[in-house]
C-alpha atoms as a PDB file:
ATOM      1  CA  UNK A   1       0.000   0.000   0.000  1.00  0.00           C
ATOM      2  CA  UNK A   2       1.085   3.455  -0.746  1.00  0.00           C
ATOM      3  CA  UNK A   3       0.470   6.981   0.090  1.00  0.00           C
ATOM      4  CA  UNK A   4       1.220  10.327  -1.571  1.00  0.00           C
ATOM      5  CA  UNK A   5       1.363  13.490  -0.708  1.00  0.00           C
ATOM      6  CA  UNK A   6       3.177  16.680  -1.648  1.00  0.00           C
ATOM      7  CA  UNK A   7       6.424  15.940  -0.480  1.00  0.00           C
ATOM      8  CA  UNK A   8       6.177  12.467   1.008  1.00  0.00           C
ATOM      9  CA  UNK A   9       5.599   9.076   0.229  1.00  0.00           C
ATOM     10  CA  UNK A  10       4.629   6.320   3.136  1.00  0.00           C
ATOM     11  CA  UNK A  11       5.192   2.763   2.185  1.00  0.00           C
ATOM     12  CA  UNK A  12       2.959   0.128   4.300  1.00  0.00           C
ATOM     13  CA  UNK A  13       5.814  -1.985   6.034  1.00  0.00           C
ATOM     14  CA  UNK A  14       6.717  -5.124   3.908  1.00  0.00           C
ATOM     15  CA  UNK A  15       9.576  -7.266   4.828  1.00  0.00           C
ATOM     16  CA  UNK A  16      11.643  -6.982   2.114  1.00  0.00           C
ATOM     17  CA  UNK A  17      11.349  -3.793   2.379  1.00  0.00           C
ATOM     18  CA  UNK A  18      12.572  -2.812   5.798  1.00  0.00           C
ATOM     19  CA  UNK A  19      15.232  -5.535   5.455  1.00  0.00           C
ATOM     20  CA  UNK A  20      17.098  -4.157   2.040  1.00  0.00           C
ATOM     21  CA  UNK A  21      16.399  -0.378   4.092  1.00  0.00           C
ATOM     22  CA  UNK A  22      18.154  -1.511   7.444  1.00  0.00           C
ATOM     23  CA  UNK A  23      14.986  -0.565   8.964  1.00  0.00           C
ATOM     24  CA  UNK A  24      13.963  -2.947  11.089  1.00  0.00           C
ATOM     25  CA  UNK A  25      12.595  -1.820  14.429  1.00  0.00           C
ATOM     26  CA  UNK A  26      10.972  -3.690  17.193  1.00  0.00           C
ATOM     27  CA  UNK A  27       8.096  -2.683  16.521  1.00  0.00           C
ATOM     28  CA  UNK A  28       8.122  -3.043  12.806  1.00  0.00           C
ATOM     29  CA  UNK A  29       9.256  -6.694  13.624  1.00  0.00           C
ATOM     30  CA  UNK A  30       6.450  -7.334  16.081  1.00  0.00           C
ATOM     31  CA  UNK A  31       3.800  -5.705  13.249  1.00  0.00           C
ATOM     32  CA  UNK A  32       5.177  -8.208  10.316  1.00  0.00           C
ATOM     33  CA  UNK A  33       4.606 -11.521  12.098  1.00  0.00           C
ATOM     34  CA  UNK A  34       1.216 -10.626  13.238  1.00  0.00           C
ATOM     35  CA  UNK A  35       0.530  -9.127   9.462  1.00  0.00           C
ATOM     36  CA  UNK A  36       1.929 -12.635   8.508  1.00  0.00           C
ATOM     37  CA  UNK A  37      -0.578 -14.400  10.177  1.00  0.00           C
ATOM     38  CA  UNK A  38      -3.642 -12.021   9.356  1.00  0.00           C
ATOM     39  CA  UNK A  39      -3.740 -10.524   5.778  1.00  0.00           C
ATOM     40  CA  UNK A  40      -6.726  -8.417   6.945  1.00  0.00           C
ATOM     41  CA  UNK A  41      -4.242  -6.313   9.052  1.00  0.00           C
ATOM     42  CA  UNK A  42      -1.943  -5.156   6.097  1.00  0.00           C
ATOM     43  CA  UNK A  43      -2.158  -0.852   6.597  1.00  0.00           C
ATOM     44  CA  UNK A  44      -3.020  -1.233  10.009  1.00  0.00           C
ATOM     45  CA  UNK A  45       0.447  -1.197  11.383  1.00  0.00           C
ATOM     46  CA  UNK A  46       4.163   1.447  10.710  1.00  0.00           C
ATOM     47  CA  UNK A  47       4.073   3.140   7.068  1.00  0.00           C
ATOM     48  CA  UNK A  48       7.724   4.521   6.026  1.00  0.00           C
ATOM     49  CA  UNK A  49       7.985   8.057   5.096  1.00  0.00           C
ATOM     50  CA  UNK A  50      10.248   9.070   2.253  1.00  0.00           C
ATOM     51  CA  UNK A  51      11.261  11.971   1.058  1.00  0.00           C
ATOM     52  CA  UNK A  52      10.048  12.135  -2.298  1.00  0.00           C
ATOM     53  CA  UNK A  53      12.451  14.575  -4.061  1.00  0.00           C
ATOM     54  CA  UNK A  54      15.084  12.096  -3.094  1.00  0.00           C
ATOM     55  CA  UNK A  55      13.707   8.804  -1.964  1.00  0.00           C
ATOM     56  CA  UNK A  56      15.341   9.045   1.474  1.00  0.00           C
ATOM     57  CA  UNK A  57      13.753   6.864   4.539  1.00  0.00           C
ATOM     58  CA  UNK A  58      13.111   9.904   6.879  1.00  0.00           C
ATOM     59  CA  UNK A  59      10.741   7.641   9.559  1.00  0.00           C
ATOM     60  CA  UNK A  60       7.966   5.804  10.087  1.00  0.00           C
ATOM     61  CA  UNK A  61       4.513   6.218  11.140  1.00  0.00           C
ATOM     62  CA  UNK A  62       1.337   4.612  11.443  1.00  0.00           C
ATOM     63  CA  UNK A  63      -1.026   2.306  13.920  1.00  0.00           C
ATOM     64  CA  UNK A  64      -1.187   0.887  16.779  1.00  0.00           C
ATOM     65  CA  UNK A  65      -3.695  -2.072  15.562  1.00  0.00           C
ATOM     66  CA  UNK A  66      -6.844  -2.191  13.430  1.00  0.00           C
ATOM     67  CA  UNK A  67      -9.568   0.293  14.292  1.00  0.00           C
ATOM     68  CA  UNK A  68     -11.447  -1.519  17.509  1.00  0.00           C
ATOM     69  CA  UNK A  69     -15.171  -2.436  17.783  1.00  0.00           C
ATOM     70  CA  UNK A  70     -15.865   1.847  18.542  1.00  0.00           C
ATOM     71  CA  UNK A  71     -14.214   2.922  15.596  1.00  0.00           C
ATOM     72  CA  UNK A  72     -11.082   3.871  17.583  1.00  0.00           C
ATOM     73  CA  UNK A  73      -6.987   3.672  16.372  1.00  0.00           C
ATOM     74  CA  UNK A  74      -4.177   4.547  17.761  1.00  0.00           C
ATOM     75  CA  UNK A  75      -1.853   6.414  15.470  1.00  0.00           C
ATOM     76  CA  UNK A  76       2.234   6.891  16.498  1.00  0.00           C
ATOM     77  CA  UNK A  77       4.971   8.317  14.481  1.00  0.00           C
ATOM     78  CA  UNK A  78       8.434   9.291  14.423  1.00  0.00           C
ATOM     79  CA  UNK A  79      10.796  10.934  11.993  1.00  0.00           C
ATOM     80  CA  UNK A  80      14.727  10.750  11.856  1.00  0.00           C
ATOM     81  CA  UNK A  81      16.273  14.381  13.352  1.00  0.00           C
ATOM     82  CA  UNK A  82      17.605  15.474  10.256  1.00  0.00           C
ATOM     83  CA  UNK A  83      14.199  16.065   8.891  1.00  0.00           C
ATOM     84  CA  UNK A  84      12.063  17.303  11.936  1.00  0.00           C
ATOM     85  CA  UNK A  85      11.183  21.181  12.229  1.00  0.00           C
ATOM     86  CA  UNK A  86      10.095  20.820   8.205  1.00  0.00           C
ATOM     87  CA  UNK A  87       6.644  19.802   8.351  1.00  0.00           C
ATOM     88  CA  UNK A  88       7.282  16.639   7.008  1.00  0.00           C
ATOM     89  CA  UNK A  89       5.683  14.752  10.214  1.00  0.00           C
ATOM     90  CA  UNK A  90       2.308  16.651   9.669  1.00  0.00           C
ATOM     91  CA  UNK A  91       2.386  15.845   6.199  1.00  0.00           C
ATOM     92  CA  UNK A  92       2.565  12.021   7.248  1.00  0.00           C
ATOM     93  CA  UNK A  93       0.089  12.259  10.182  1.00  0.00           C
ATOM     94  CA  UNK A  94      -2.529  13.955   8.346  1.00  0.00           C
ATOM     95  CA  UNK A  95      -2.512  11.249   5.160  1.00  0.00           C
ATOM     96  CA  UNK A  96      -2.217   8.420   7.469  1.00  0.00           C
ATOM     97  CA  UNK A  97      -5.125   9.935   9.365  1.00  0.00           C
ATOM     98  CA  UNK A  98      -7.489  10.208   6.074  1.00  0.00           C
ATOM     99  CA  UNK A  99      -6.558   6.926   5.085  1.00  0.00           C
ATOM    100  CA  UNK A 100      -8.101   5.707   8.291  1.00  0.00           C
ATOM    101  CA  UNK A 101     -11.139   7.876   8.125  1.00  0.00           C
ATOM    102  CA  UNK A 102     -11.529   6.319   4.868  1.00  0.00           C
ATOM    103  CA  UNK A 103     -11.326   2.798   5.983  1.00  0.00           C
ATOM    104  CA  UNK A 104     -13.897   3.137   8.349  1.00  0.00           C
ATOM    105  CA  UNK A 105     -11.992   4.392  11.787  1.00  0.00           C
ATOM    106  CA  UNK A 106     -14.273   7.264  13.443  1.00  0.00           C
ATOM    107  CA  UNK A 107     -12.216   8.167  16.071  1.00  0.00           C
ATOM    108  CA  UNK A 108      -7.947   8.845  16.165  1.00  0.00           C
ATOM    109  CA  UNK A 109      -5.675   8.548  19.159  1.00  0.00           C
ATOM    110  CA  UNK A 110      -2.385   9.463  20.079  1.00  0.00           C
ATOM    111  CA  UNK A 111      -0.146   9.565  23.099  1.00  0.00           C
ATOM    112  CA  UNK A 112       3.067  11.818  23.918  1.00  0.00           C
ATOM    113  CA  UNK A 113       5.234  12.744  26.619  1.00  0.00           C
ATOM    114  CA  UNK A 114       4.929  16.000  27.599  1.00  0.00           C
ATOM    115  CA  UNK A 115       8.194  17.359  27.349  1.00  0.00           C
ATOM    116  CA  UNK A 116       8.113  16.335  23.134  1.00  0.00           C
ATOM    117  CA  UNK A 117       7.346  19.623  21.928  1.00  0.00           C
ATOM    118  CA  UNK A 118       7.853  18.093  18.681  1.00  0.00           C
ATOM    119  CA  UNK A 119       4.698  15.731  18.693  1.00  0.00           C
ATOM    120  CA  UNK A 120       3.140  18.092  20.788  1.00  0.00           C
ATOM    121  CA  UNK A 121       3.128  20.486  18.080  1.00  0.00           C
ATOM    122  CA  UNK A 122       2.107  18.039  15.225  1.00  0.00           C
ATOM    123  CA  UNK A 123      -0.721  16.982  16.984  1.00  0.00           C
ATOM    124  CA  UNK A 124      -1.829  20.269  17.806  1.00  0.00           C
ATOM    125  CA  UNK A 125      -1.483  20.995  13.932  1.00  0.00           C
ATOM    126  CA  UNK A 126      -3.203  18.032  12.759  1.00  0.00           C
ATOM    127  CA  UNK A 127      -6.295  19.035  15.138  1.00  0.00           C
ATOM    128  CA  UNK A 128      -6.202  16.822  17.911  1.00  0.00           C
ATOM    129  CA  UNK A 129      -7.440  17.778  20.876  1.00  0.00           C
ATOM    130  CA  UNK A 130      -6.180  16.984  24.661  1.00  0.00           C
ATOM    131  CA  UNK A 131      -8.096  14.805  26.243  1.00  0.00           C
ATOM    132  CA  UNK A 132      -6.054  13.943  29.183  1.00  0.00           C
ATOM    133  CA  UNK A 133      -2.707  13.903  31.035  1.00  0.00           C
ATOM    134  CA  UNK A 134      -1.681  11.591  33.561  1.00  0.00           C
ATOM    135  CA  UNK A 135       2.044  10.142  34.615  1.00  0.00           C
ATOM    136  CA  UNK A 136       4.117  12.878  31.741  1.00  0.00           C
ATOM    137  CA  UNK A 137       2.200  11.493  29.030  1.00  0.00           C
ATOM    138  CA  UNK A 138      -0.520  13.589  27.117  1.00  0.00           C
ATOM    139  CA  UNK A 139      -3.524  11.825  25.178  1.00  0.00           C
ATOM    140  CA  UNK A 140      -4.866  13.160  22.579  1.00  0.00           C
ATOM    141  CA  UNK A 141      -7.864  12.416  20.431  1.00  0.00           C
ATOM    142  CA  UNK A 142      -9.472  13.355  16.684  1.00  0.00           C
ATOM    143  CA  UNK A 143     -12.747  12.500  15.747  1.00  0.00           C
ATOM    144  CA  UNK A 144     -13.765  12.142  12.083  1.00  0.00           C
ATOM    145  CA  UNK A 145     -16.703  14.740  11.641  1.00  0.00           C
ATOM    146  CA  UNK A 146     -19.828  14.014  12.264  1.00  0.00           C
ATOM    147  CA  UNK A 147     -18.730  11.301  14.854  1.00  0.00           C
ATOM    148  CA  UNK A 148     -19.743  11.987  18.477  1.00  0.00           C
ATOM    149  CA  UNK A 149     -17.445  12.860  20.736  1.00  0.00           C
ATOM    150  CA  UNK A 150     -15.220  10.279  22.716  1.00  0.00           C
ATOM    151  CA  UNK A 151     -13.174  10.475  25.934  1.00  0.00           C
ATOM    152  CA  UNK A 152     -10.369   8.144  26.073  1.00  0.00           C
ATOM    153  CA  UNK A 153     -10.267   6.577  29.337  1.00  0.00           C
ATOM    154  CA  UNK A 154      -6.722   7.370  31.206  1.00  0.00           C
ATOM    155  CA  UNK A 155      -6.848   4.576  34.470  1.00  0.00           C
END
């Protein structure tokens, strides 16, 4: 699966892939055997984001697990230092989000320390709202209009 946007382009995690890239983090791992096992979950797991001027693996973003029996996901991200302070997350969180929307999710999550004024920031941009903050984390939550409103539960 494949995503483009202005500047980017986000790759659904494929084996092959993240192997010839050197790209292979835990959580990437973890997200392949599971995929391997379920077909159905192919999208719902880490996207890389290139650069697409140059074709350079900047990060990876994506979910947390397929969209629950409310309509809720959990979306995470992170992009390589080089690139932050460009944009180029917000680019990526926003198409991941309306490829969600699109596949049926009616309600977005995310979670961040507070001190990441980095993610702070993108998730401010990509209208989030705070929901919550408890132990240093903030949660955050989008939902696709017209949804009602939910209130992740922080216990």
């Amino acid at each position: 699966m494949r995503i483009d946007t202005d500047r980017l382009i986000l790759i659904s995690c494929e084996k092959e892939m993240c192997e010839k890239r050197g790209y292979e983090r835990e959580h990437i791992l973890k997200y392949l055997s599971v995929v391997k096992q379920n077909k159905n979950l192919e999208g719902w797991g880490p996207w890389l984001i290139f650069k697409k001027e140059n074709g350079k693996l900047i990060g990876d973003g994506g979910f947390k697990g397929i969209v629950d029996d409310d309509g809720i996901v959990e979306i995470g991200y992170s992009i390589v230092a080089s690139a932050q302070n460009s944009g180029y997350g917000t680019e990526a969180v926003e198409s991941l989000m309306k490829w969600a929307y699109g596949r049926g999710a009616e309600y977005i999550i995310a979670e961040c320390r507070q001190d990441n004024i980095g993610s702070i920031r993108v998730l401010e941009k990509v209208g989030m709202d705070k929901i919550a903050t408890q132990n240093q984390m903030i949660f955050w939550q989008k939902r696709r209009r017209g949804s009602s409103k939910y209130n992740r539960k922080t216990s």
